[in-house]
Each structure stands twice: as structure tokens, then as C-alpha cells.
N, C-alpha and C. Protein backbone atom coordinates (compact mmCIF):
# COMPACT_ATOMS: atom_id res chain seq x y z
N UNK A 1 136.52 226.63 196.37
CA UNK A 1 135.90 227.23 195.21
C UNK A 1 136.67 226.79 193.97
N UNK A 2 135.94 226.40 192.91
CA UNK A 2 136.50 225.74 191.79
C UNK A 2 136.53 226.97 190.46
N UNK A 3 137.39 226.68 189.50
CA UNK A 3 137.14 227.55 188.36
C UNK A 3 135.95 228.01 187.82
N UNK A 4 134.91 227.42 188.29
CA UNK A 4 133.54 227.34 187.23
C UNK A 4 132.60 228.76 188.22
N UNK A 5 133.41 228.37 190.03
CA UNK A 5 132.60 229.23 190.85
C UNK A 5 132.97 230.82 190.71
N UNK A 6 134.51 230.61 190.31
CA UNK A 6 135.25 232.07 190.35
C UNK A 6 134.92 232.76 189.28
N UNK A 7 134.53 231.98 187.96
CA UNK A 7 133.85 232.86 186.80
C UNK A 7 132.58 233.34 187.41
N UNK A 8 132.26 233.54 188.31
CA UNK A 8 130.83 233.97 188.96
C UNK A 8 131.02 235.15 189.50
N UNK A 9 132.29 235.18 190.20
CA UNK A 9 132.31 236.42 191.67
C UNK A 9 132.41 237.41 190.23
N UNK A 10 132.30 238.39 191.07
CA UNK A 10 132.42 239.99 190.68
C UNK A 10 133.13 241.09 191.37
N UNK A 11 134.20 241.81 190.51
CA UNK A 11 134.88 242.98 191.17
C UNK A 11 135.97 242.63 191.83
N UNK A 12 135.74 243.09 193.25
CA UNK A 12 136.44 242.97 194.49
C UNK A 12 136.84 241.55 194.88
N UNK A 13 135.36 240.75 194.89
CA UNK A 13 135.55 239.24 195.41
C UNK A 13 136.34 238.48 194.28
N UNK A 14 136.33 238.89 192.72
CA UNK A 14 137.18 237.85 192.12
C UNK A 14 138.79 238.26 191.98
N UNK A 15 139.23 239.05 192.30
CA UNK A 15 140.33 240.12 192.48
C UNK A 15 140.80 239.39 193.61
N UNK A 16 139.89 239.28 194.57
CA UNK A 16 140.70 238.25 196.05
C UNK A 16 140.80 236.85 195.56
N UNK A 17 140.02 236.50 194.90
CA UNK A 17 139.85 234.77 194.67
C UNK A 17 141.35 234.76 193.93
N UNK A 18 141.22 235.34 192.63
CA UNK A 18 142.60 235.44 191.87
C UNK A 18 144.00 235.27 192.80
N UNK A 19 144.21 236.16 193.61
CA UNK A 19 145.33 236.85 194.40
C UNK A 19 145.74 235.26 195.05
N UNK A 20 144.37 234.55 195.95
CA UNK A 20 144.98 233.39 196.33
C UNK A 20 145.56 232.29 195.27
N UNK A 21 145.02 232.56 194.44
CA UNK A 21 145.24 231.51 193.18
C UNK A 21 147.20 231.03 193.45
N UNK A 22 147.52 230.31 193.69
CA UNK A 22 148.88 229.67 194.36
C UNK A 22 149.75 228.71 192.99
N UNK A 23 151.09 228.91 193.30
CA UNK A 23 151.88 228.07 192.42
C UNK A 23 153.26 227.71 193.21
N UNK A 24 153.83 226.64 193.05
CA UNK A 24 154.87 225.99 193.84
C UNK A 24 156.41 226.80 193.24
N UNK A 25 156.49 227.20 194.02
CA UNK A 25 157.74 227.78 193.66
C UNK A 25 159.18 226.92 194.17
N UNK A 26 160.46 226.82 193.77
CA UNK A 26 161.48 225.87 194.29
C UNK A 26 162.65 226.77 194.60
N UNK A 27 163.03 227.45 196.01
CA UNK A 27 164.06 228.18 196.24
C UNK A 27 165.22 227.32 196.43
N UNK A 28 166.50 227.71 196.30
CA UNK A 28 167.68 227.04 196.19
C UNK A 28 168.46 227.78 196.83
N UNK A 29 168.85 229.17 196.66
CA UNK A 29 169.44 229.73 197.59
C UNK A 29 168.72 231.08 198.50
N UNK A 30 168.65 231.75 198.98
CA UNK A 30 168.07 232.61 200.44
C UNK A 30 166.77 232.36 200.64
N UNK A 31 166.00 232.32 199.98
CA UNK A 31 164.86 232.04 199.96
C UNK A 31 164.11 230.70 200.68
N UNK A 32 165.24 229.90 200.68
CA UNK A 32 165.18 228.84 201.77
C UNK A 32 165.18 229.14 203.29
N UNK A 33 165.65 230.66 203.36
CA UNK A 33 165.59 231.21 204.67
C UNK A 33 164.11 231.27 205.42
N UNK A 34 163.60 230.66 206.26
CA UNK A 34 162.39 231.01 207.23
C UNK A 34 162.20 232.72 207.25
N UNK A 35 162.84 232.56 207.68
CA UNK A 35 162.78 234.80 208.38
C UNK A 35 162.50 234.96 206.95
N UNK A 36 163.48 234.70 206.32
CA UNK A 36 163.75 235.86 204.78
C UNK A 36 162.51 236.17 203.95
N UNK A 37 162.02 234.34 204.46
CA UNK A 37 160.63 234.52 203.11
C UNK A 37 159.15 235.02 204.18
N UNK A 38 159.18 234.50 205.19
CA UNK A 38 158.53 235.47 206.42
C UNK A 38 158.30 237.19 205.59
N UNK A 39 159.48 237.58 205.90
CA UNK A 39 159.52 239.11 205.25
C UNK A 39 159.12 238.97 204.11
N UNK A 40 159.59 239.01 203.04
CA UNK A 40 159.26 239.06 201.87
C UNK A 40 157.37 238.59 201.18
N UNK A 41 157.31 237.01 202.01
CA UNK A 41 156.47 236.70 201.18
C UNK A 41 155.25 236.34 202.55
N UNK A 42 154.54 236.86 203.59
CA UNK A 42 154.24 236.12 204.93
C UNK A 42 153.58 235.24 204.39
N UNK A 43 152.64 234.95 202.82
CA UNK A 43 151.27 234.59 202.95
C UNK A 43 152.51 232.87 202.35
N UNK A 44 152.90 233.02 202.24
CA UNK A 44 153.75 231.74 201.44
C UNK A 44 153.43 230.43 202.50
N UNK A 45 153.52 229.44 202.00
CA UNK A 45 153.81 227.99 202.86
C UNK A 45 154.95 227.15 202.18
N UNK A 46 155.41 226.53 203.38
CA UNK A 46 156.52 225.93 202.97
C UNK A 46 155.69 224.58 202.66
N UNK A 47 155.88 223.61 201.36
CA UNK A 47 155.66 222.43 200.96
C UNK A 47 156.11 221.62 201.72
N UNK A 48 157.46 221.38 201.58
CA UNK A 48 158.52 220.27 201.93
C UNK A 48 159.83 220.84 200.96
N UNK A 49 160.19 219.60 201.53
CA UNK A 49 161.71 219.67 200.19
C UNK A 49 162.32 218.32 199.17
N UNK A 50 162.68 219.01 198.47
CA UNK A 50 162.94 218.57 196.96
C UNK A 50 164.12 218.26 196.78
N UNK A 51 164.39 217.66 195.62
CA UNK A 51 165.60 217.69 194.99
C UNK A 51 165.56 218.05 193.42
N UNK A 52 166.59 219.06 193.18
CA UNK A 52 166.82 219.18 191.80
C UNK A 52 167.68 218.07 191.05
N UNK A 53 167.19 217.31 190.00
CA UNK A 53 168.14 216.13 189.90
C UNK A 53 168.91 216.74 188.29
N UNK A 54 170.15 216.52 188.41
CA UNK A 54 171.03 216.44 186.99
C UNK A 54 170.88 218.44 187.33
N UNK A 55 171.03 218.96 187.90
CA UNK A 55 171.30 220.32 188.30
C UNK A 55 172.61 220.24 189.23
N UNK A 56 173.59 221.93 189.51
CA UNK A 56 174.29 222.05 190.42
C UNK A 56 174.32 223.40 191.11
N UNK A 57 174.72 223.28 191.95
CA UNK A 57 174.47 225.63 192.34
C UNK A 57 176.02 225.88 192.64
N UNK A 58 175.69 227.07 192.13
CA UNK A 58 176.67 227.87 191.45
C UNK A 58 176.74 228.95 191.72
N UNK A 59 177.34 229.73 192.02
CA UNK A 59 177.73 231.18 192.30
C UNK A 59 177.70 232.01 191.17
N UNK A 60 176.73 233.71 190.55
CA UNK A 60 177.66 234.35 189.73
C UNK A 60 177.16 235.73 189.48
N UNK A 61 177.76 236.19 188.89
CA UNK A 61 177.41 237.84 189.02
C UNK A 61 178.05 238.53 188.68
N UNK A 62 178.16 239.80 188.12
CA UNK A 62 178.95 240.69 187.87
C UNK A 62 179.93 241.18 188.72
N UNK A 63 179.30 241.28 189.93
CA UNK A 63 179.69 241.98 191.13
C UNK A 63 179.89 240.95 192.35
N UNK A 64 179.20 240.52 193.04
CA UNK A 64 179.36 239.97 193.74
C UNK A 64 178.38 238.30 193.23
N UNK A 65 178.77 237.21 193.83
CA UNK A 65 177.98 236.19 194.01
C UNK A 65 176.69 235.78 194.43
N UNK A 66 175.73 235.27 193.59
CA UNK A 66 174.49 235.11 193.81
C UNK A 66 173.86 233.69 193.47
N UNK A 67 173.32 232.95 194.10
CA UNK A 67 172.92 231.78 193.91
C UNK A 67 172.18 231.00 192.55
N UNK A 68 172.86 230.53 191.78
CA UNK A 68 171.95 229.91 190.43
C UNK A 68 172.31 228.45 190.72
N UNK A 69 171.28 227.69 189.17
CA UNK A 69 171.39 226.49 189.19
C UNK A 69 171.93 226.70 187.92
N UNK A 70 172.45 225.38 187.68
CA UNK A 70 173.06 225.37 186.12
C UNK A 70 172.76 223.48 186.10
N UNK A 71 172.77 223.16 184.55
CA UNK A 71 172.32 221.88 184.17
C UNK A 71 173.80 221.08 184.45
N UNK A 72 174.15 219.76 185.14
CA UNK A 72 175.12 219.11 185.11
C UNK A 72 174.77 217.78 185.67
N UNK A 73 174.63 217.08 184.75
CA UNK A 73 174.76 215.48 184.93
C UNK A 73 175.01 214.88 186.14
N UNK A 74 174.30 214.47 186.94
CA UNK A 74 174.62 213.85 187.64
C UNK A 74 174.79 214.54 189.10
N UNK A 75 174.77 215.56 189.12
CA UNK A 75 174.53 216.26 190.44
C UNK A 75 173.25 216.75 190.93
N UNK A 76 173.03 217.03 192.17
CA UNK A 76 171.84 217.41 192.63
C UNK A 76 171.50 218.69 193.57
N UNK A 77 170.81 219.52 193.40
CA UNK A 77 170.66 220.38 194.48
C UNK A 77 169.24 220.28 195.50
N UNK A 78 169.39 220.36 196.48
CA UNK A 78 168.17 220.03 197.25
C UNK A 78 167.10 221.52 197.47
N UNK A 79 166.25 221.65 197.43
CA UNK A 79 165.22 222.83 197.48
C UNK A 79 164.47 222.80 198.21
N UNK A 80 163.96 224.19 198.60
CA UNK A 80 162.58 223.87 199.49
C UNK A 80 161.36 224.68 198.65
N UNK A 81 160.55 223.59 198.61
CA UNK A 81 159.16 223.86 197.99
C UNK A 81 158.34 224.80 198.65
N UNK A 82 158.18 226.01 198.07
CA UNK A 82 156.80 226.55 198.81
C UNK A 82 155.66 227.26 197.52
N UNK A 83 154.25 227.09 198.85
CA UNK A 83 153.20 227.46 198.09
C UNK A 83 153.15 228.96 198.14
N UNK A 84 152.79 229.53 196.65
CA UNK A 84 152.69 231.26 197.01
C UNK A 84 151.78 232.06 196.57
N UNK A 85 151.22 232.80 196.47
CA UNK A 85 150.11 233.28 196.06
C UNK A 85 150.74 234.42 194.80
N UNK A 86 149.92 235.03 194.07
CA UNK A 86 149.94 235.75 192.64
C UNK A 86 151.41 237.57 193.75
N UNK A 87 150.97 237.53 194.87
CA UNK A 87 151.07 239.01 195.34
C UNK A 87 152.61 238.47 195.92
N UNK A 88 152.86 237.07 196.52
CA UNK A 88 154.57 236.37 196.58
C UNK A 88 155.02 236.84 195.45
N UNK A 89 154.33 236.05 194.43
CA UNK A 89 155.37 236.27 192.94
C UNK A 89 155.87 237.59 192.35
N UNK A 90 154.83 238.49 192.74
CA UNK A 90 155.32 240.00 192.37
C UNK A 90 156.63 240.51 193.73
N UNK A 91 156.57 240.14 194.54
CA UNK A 91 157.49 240.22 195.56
C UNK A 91 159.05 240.11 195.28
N UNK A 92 158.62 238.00 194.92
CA UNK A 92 159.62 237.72 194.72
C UNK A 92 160.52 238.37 193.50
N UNK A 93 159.63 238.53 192.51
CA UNK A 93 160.04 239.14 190.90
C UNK A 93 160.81 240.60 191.44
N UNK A 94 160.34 241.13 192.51
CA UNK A 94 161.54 242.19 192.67
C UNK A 94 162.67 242.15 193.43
N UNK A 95 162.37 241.12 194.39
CA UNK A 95 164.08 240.75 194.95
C UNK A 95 164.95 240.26 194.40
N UNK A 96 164.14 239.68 193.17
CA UNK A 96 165.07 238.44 192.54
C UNK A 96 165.18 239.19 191.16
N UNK A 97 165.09 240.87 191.16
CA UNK A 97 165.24 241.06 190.25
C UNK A 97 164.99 240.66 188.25
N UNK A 98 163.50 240.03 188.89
CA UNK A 98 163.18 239.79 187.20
C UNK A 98 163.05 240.93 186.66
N UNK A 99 163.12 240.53 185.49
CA UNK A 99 163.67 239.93 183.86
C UNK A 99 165.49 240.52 184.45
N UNK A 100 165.60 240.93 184.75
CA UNK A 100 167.22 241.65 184.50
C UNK A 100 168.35 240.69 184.71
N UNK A 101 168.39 240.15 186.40
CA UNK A 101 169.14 239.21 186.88
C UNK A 101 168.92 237.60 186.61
N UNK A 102 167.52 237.44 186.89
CA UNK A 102 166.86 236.51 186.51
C UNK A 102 165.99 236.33 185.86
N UNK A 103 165.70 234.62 185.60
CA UNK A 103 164.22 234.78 184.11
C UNK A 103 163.59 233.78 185.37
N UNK A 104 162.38 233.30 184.77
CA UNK A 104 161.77 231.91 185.47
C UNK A 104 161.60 230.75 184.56
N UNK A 105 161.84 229.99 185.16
CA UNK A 105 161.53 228.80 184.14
C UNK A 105 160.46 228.11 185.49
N UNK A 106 160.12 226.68 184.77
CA UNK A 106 159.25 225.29 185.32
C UNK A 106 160.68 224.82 184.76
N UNK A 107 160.32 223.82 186.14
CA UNK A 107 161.66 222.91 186.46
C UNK A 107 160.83 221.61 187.30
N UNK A 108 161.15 220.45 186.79
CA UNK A 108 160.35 219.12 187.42
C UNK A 108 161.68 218.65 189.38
N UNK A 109 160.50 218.88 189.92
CA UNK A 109 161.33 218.71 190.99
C UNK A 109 161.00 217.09 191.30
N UNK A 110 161.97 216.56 192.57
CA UNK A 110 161.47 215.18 192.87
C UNK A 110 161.43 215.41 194.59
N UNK A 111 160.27 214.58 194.99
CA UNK A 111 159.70 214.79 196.30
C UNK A 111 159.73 213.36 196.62
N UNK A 112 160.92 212.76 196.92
CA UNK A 112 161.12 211.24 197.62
C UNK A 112 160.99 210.47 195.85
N UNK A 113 159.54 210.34 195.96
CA UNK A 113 159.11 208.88 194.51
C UNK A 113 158.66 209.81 193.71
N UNK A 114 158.08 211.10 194.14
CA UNK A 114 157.23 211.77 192.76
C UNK A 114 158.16 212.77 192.47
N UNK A 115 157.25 213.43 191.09
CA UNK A 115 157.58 214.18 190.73
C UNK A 115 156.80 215.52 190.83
N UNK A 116 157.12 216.77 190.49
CA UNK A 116 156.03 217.71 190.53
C UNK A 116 156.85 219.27 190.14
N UNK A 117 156.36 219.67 189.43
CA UNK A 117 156.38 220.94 188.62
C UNK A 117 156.56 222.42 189.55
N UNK A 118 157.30 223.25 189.38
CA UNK A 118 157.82 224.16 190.38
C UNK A 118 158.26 225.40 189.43
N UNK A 119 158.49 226.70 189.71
CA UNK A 119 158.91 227.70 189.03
C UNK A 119 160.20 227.75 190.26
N UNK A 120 161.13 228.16 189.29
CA UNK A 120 162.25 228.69 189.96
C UNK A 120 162.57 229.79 189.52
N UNK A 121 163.88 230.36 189.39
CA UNK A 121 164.21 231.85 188.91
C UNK A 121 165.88 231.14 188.95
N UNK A 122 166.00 231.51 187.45
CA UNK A 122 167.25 231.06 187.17
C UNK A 122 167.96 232.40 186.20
N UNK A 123 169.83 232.61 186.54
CA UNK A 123 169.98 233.33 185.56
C UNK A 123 170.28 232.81 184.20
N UNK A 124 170.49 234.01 183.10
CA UNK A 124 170.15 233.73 181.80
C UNK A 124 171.82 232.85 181.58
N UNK A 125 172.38 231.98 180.25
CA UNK A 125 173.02 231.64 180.57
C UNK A 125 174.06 232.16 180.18
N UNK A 126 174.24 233.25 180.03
CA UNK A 126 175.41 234.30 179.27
C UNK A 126 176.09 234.80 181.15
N UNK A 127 175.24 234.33 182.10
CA UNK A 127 176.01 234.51 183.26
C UNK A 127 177.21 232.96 183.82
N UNK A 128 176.98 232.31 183.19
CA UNK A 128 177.46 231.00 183.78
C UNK A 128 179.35 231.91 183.22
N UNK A 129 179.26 232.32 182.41
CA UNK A 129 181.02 233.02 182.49
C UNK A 129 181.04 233.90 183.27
N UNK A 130 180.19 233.87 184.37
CA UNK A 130 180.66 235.32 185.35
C UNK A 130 180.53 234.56 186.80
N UNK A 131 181.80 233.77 187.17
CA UNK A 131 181.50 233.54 188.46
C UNK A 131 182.12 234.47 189.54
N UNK A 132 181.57 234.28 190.83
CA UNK A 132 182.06 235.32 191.63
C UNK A 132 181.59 234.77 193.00
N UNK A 133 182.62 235.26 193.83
CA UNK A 133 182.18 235.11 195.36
C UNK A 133 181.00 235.16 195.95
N UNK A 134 180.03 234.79 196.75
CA UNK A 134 179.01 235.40 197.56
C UNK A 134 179.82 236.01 198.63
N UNK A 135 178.92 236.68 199.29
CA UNK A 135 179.45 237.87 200.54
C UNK A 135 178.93 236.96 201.45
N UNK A 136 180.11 237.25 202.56
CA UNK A 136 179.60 236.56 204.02
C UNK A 136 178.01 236.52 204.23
N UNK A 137 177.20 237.52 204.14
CA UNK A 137 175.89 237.47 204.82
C UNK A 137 175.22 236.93 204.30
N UNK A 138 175.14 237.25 202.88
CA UNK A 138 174.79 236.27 201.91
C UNK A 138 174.59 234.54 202.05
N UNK A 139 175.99 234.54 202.49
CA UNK A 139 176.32 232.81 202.44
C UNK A 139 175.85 232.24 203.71
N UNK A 140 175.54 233.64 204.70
CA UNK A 140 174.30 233.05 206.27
C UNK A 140 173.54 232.58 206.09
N UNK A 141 172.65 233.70 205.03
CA UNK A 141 171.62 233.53 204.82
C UNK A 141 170.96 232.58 204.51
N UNK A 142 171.97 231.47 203.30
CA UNK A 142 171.71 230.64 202.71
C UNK A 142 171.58 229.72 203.54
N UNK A 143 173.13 229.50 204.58
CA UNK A 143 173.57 228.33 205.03
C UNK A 143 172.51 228.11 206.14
N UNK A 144 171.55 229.19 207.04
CA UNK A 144 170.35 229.23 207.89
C UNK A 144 169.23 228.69 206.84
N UNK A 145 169.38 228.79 205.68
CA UNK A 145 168.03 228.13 205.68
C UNK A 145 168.18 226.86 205.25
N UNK A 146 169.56 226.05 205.10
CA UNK A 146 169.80 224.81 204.76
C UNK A 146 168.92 224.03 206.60
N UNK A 147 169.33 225.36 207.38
CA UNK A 147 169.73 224.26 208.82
C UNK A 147 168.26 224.66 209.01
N UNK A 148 167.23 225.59 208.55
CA UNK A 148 165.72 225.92 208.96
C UNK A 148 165.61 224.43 208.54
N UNK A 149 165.46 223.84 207.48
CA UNK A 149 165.44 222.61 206.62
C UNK A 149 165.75 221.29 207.33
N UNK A 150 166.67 221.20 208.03
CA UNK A 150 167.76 220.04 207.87
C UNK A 150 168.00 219.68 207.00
N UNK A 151 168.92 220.52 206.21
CA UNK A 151 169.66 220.19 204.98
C UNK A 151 170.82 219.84 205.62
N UNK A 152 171.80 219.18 204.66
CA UNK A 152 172.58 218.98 205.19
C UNK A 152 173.76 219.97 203.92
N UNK A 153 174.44 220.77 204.61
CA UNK A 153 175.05 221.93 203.48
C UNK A 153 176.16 221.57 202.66
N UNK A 154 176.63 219.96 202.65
CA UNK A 154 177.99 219.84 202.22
C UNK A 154 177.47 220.34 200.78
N UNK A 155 176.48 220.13 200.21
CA UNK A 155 176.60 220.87 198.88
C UNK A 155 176.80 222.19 198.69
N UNK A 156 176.16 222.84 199.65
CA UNK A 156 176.74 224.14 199.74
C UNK A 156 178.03 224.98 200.04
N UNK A 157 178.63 224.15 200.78
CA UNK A 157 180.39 224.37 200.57
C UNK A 157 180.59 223.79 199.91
N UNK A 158 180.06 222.99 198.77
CA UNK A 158 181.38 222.38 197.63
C UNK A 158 181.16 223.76 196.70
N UNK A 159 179.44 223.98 196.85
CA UNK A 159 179.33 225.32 195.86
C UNK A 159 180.43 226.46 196.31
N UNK A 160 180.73 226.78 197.11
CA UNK A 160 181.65 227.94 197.29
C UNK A 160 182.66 227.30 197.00
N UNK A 161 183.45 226.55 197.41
CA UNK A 161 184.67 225.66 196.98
C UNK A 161 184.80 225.89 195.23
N UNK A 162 183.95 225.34 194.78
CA UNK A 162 184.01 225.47 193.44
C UNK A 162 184.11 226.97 192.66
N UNK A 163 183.18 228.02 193.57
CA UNK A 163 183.44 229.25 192.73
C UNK A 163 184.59 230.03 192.76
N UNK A 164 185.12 229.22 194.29
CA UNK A 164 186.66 229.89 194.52
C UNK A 164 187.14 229.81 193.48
N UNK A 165 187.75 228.38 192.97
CA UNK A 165 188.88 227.83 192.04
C UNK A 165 188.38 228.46 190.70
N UNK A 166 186.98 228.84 190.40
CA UNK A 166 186.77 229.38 188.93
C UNK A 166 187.17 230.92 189.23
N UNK A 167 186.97 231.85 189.97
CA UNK A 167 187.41 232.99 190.23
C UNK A 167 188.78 232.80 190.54
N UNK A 168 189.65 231.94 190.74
CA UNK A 168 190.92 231.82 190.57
C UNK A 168 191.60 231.75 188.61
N UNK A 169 190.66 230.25 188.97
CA UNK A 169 190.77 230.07 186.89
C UNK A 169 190.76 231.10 186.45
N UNK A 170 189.40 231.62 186.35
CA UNK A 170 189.76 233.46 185.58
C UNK A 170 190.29 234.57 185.91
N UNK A 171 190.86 234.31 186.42
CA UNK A 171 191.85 235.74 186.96
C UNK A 171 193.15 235.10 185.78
N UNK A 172 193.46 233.90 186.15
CA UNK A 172 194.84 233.34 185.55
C UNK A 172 194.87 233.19 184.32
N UNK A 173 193.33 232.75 183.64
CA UNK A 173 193.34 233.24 182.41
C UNK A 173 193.63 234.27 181.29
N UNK A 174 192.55 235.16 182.24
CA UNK A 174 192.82 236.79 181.74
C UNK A 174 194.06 237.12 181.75
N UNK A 175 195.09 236.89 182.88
CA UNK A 175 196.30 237.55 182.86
C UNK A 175 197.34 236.96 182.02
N UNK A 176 196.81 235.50 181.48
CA UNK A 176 197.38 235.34 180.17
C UNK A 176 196.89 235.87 178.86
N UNK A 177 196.04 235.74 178.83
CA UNK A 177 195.68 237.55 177.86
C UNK A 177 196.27 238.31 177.46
């Protein structure tokens, strides 16, 4: 059914037509989980997977560690593409805590030679000074859906690697303070 047919239905039937209405979303961290998005989102399909190019992931949070991307030259994070319907996105918008924790942007992903347009959920960037650990289960979660994938996770331990030494950096900072 095309746009021209859905200005037709009425009520109930265009209320369902809408609901399927689908957009590519690009998870980076849990959400790459099979099970996770199972629960959360069943009606979702997985695309394939991507790469974020001139991006890196990053740990940060007030409290504990949570998966973002941040812009950096020359690095890459790999994603998995999925298709989701209008009733995913309200889902996702509450696990992922929109507007508070996160915003959404469109972000151009690359799929081998192409390119193609994706919403992600990124935090705002007044968090990039708040890095912090992820929690063991957390970092399962993630690291299961690298291997749902065949990802291969060395990026994902350099990401923890890296948030160590900045949660080191700022501790040593502050206490020169």
C-alpha cells in the first residue's frame, strides 16, 4: 500500500497502516542484543550491519556507564541496523530514556559500498565530561549482541579500556583541585 492508498483508509484501518509505517534505526550498544530487542521491540527486524564511520563509543553517565557515540576522526563503530515500526520507537524512547538521557539524531550509516540514513539515540554533548564505568551486566549485554552479530568486540574492549583511564584522568584531576 502506497501513500496515495493510506490517504483513503479510515479510523481503525489507517491507525494500523500508520503503526507499520517503519524507520531504520542503528543500535550500538544493548540493543544489538537479540533477546533484548525481542523484549522490548518483537515487531522489529534486524537489517544487517553497519558501520559508523569517523564515530567512537564511549562510556558515560552520571552514575554508572552507558553506551554513546561521540564524533572522532578516523574511528569506527560497527552497528546493527534494524527495521521498526512507529510502536518500537515509543518503546525504545522509554528505555533509552528520551529527551532526558538521550536525544535522536539521523546519522548516515555505511552498509559495505552504500550508504543509508538511520536514527540513533545519542547523548547530549554536555555528557562527553561525564565518563564512567558500565556495570558487568551491562557490558554482557552488549558484548552478546556483538557475538548475536559476529562482531568482532575488540572495539568494544578498547571502549572500556578507554573509559577506565578517563575515570582515572578525572579522579586525578579533581584531586588536584
Amino acid at each position: 500500500m502506497n501513500a496515495k492508498e493510506s490517504y483513503n483508509l479510515q479510523g481503525k484501518e489507517r491507525m494500523r497502516f500508520m503503526e507499520r509505517k517503519c524507520e531504520i534505526y542503528a543500535a550500538y550498544g544493548s540493543n544489538m542484543n537479540l533477546r533484548q530487542m525481542a523484549l522490548r521491540c518483537p515487531s522489529a527486524e534486524v537489517l544487517g550491519i553497519g558501520v559508523l564511520e569517523n564515530y567512537k563509543l564511549t562510556f558515560r553517565g552520571k552514575r554508572r556507564g552507558v553506551a554513546n557515540i561521540e564524533k572522532c576522526e578516523g574511528a569506527t563503530v560497527p552497528v546493527v541496523l534494524w527495521n521498526i515500526t512507529r510502536k518500537c520507537e515509543k518503546a525504545l524512547d522509554y528505555f533509552e530514556s528520551f529527551p532526558k538521557l538521550y536525544v535522536k539524531k539521523q546519522i548516515k550509516v555505511k552498509i559495505n559500498t552504500r550508504i543509508v540514513e538511520a536514527m540513533v539515540y545519542v547523548m547530549p554533548d554536555e555528557y562527553q565530561n561525564y565518563p564512567a564505568k558500565p556495570g558487568p551486566y551491562y557490558l554482557e549485554m552488549i558484548e552478546q549482541g556483538y557475538t548475536d552479530h559476529g562482531i568482532i568486540s575488540s572495539g568494544l574492549l578498547d571502549a572500556v579500556q578507554n573509559v577506565q583511564r578517563e575515570v582515572v584522568m578525572s579522579k586525578l584531576i579533581k584531586e588536584e583541585l
